[in-house]
N, C-alpha and C. Protein backbone atom coordinates (compact mmCIF):
# COMPACT_ATOMS: atom_id res chain seq x y z
N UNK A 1 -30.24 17.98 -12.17
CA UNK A 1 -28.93 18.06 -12.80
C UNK A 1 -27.92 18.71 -11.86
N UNK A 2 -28.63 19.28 -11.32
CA UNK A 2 -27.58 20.47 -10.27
C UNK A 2 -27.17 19.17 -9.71
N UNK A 3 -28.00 18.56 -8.55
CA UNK A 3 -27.68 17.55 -7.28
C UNK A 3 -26.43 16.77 -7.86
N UNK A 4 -26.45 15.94 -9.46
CA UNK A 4 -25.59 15.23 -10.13
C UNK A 4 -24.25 15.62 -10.05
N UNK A 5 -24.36 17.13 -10.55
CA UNK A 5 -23.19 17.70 -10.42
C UNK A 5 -22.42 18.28 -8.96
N UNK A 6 -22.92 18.01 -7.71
CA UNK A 6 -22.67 18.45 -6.59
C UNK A 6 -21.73 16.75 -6.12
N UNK A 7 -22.49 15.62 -6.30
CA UNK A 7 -22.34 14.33 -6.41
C UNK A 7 -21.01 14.28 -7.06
N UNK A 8 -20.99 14.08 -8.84
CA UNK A 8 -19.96 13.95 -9.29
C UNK A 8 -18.92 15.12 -8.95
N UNK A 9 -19.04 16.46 -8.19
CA UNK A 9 -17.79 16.86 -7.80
C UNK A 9 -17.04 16.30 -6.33
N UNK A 10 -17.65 16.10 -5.65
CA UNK A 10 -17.50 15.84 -4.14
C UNK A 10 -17.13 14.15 -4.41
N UNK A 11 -17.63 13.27 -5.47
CA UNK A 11 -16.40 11.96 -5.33
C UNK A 11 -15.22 12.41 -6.47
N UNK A 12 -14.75 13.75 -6.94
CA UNK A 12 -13.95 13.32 -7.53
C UNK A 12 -12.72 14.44 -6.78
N UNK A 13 -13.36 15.32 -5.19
CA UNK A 13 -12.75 15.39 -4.40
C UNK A 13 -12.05 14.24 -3.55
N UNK A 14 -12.50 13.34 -2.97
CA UNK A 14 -12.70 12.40 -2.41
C UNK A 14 -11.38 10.95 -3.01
N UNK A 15 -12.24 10.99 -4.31
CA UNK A 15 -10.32 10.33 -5.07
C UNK A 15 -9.92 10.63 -5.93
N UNK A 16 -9.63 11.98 -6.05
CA UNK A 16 -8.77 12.44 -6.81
C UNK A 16 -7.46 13.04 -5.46
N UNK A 17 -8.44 14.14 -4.69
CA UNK A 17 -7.54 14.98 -4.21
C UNK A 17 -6.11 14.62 -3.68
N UNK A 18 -6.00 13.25 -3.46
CA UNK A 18 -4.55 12.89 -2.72
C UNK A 18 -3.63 12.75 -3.92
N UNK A 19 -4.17 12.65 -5.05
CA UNK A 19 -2.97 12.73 -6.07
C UNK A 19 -2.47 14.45 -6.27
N UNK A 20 -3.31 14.81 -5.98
CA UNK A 20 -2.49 16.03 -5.97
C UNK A 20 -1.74 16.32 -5.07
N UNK A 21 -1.62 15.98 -3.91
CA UNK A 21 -0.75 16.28 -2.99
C UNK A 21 0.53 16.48 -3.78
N UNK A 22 1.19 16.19 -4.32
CA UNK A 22 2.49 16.26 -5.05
C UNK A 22 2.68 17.96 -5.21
N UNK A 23 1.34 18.46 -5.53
CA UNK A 23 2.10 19.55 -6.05
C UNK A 23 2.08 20.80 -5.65
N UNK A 24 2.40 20.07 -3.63
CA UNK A 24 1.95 21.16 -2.91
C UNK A 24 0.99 21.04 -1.77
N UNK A 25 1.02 21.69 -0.51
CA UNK A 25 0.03 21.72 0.35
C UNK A 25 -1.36 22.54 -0.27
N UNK A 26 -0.84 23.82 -0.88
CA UNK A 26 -2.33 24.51 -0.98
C UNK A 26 -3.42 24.26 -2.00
N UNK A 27 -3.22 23.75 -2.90
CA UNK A 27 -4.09 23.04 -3.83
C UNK A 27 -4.75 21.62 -3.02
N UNK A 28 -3.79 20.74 -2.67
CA UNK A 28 -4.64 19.62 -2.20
C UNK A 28 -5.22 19.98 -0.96
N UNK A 29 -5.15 20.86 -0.29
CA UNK A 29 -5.47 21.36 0.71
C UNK A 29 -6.92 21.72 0.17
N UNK A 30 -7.23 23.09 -0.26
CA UNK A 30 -8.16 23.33 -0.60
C UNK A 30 -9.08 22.40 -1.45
N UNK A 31 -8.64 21.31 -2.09
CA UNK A 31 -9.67 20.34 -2.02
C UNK A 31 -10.09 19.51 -1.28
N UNK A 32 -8.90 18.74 -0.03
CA UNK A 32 -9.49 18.28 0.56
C UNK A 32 -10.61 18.48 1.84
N UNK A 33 -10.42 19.74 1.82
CA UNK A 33 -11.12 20.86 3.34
C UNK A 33 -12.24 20.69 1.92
N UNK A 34 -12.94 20.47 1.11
CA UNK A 34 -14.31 20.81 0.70
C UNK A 34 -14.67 18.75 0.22
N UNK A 35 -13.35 17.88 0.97
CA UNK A 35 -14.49 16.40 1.02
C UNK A 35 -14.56 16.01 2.27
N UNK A 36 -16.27 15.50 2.51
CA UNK A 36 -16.65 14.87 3.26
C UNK A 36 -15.69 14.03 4.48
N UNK A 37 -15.15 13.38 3.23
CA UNK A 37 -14.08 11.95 3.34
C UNK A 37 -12.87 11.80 4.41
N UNK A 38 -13.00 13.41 4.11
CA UNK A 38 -10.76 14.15 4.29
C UNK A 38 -10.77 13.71 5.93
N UNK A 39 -9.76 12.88 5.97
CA UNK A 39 -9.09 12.71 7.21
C UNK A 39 -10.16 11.65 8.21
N UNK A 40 -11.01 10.87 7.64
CA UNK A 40 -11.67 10.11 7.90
C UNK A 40 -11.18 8.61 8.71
N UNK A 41 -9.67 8.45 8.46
CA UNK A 41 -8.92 7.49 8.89
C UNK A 41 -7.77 8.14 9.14
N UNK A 42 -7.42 7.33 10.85
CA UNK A 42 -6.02 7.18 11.13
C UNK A 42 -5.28 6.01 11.11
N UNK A 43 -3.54 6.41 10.75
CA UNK A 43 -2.49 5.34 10.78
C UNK A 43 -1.64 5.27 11.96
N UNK A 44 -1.83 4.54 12.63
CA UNK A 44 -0.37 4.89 13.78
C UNK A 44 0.61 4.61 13.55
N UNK A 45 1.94 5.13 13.68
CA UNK A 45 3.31 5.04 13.12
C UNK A 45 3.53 5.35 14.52
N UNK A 46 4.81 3.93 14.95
CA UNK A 46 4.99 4.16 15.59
C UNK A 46 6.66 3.85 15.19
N UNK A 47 8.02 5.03 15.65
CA UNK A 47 9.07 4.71 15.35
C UNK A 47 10.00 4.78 16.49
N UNK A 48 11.25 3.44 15.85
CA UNK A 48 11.99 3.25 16.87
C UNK A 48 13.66 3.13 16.19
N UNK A 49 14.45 3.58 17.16
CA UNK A 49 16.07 3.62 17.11
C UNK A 49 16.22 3.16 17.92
N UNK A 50 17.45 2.32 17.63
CA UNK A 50 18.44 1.58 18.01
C UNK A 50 17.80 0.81 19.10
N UNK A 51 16.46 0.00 18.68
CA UNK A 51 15.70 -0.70 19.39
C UNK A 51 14.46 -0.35 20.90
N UNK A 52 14.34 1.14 20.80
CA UNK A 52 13.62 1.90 21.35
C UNK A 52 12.64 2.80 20.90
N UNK A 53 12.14 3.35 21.38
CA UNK A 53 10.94 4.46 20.81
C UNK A 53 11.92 5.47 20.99
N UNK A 54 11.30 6.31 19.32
CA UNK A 54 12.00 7.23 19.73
C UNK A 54 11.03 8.86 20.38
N UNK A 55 11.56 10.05 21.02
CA UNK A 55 11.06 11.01 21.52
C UNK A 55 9.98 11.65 20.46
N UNK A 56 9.17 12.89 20.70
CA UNK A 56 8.97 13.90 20.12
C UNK A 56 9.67 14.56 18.66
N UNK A 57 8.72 14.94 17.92
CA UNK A 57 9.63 15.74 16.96
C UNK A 57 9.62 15.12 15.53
N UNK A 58 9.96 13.65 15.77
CA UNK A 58 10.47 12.77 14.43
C UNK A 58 8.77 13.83 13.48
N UNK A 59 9.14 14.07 12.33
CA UNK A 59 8.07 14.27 11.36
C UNK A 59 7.65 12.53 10.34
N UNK A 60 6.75 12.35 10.32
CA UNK A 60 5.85 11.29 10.30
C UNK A 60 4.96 11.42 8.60
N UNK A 61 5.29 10.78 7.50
CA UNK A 61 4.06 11.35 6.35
C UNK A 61 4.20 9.74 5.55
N UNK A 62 3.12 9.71 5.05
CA UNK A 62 2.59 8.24 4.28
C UNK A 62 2.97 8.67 2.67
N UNK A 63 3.24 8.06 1.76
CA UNK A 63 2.84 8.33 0.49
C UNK A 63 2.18 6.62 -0.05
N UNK A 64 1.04 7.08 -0.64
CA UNK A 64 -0.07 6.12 -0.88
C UNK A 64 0.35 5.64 -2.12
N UNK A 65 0.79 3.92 -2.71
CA UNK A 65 1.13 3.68 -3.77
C UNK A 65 0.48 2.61 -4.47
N UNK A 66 -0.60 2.76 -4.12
CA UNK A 66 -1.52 1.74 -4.39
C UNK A 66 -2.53 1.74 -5.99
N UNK A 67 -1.86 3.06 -6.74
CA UNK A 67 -2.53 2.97 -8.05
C UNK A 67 -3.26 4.42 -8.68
N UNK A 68 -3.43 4.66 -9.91
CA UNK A 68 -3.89 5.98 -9.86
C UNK A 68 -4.81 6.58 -8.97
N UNK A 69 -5.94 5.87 -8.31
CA UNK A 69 -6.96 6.60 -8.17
C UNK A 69 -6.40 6.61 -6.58
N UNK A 70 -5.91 5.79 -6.12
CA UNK A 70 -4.93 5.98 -4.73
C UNK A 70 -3.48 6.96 -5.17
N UNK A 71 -3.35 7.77 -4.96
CA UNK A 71 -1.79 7.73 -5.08
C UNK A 71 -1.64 9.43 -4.56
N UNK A 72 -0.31 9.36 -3.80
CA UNK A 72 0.30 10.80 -3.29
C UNK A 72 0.16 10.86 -2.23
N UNK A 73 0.73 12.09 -1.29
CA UNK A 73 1.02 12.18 0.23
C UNK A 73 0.43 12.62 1.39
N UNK A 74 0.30 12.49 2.53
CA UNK A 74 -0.62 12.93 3.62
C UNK A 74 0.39 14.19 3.67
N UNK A 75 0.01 15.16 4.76
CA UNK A 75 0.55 15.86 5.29
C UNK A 75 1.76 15.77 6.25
N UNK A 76 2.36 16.40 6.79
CA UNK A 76 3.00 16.14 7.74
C UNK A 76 2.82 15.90 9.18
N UNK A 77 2.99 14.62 9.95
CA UNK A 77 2.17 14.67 11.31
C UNK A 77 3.44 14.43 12.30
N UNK A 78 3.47 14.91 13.64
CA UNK A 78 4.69 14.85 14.41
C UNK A 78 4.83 13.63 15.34
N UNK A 79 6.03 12.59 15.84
CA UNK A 79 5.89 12.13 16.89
C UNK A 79 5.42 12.86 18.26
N UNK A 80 4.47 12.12 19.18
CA UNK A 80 4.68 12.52 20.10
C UNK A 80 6.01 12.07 21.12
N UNK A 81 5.64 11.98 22.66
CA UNK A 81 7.22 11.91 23.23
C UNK A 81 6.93 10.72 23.97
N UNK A 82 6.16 9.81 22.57
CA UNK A 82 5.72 8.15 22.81
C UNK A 82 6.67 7.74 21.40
N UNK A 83 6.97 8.65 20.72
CA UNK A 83 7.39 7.95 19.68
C UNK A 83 6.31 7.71 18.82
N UNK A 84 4.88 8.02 18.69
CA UNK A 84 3.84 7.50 17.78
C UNK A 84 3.40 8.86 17.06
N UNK A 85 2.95 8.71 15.82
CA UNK A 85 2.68 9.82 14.87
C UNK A 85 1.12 9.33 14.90
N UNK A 86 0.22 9.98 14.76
CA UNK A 86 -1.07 9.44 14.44
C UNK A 86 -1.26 10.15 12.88
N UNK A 87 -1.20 9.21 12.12
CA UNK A 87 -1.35 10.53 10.58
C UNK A 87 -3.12 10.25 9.78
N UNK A 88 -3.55 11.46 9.63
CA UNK A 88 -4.55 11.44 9.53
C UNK A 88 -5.17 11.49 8.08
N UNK A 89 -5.86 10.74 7.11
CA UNK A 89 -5.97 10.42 5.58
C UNK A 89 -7.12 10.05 5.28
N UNK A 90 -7.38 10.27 3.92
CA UNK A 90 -8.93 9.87 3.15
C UNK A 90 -8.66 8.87 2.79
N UNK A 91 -7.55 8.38 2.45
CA UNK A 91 -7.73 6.83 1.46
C UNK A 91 -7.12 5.84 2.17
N UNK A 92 -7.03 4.84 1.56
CA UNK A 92 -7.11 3.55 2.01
C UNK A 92 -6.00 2.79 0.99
N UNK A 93 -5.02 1.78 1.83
CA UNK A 93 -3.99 1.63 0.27
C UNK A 93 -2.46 1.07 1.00
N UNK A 94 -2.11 0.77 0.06
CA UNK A 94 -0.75 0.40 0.73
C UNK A 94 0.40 1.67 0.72
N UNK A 95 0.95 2.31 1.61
CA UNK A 95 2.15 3.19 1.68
C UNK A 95 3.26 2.61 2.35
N UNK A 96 4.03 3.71 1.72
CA UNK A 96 5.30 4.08 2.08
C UNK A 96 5.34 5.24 3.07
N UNK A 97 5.75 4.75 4.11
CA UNK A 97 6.47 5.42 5.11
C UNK A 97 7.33 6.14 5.52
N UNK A 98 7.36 7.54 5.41
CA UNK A 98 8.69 8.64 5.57
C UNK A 98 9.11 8.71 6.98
N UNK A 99 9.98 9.24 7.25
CA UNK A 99 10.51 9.76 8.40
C UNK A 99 11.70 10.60 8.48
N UNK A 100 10.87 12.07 8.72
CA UNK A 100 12.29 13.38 8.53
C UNK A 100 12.44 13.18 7.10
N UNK A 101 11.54 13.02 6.18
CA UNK A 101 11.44 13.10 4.91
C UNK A 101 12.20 11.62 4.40
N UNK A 102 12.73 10.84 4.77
CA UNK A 102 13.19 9.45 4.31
C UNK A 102 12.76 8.62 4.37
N UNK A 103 12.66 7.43 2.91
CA UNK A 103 12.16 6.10 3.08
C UNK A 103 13.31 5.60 2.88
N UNK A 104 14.39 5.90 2.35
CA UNK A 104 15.11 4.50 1.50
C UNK A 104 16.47 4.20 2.64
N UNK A 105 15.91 4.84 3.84
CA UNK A 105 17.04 4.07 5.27
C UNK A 105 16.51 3.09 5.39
N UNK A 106 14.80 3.03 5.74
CA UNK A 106 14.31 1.78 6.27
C UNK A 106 12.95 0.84 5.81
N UNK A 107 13.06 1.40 4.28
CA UNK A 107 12.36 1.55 3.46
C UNK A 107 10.90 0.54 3.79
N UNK A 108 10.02 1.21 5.35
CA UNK A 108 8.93 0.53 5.87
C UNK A 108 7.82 0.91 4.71
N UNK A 109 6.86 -0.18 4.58
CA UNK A 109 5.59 -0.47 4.15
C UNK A 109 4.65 -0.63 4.94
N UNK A 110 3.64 -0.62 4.45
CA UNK A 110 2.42 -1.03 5.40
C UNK A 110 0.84 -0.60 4.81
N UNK A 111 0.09 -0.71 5.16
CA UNK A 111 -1.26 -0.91 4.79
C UNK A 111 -1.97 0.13 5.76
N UNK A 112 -2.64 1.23 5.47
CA UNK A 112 -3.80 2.51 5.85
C UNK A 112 -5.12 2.25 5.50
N UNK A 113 -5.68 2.02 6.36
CA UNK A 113 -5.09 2.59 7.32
C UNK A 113 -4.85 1.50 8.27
N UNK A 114 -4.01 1.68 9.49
CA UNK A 114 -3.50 0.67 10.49
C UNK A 114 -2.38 1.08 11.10
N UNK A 115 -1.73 -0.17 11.62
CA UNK A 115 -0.58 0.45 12.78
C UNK A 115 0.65 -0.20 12.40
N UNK A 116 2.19 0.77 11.81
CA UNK A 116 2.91 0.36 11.49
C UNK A 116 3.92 0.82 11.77
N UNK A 117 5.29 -0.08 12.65
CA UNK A 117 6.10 -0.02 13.04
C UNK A 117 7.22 0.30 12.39
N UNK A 118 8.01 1.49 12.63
CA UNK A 118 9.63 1.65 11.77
C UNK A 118 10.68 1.37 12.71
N UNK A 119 11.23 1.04 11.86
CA UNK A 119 12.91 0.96 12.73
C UNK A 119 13.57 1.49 11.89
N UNK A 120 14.60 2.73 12.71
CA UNK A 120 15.49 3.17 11.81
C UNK A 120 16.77 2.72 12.19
């Protein structure tokens, strides 16, 4: 009974914890540092202005909208001074793409994990 219950907590780390992201780093945090799963896949984001890559810095985050048991935000991950964010996630799903906290400039989509291009 114990093992069951070690089982049923650790998958309901696994897909639950990204819905919590909403309400906060330190809660979804502390669940996801106790799944297996956490950060198991990367997305490359790679972003560009005014038809170029852009530098260092841009802040880079997914929000997963693919359904309850998918749903809520990665952390925050930085461009490097390639212009590419590598953002690092447990689930799998279609997102939305931030940048410097905005979607609705260039309101990119795309599929995680994988490699998806913005233009702002």
């Amino acid at each position: 009974m114990k093992n069951l219950a070690s089982i049923l907590f650790l998958a309901a780390c696994c897909f639950f914890a990204p819905a919590f992201t909403f309400l906060g780093e330190a809660p979804a945090k502390a669940i996801v540092d106790e799944c297996p799963a956490a950060g198991d896949h990367t997305t490359t984001v790679i972003v560009y202005k005014d038809g170029k890559r852009v530098g260092s810095g841009y802040k880079v985050s997914l929000e997963f909208v693919g359904g309850l048991s998918v749903s809520g935000f990665t952390k925050n991950f930085y461009t490097n001074s390639d212009g590419i964010a590598y953002v690092e996630h447990a689930s799998e799903g279609t997102v939305k793409v931030y940048v410097d906290g905005n979607w609705s400039d260039h309101q990119t989509k795309g599929k995680a994990p994988g490699k998806i291009s913005v233009y702002l």
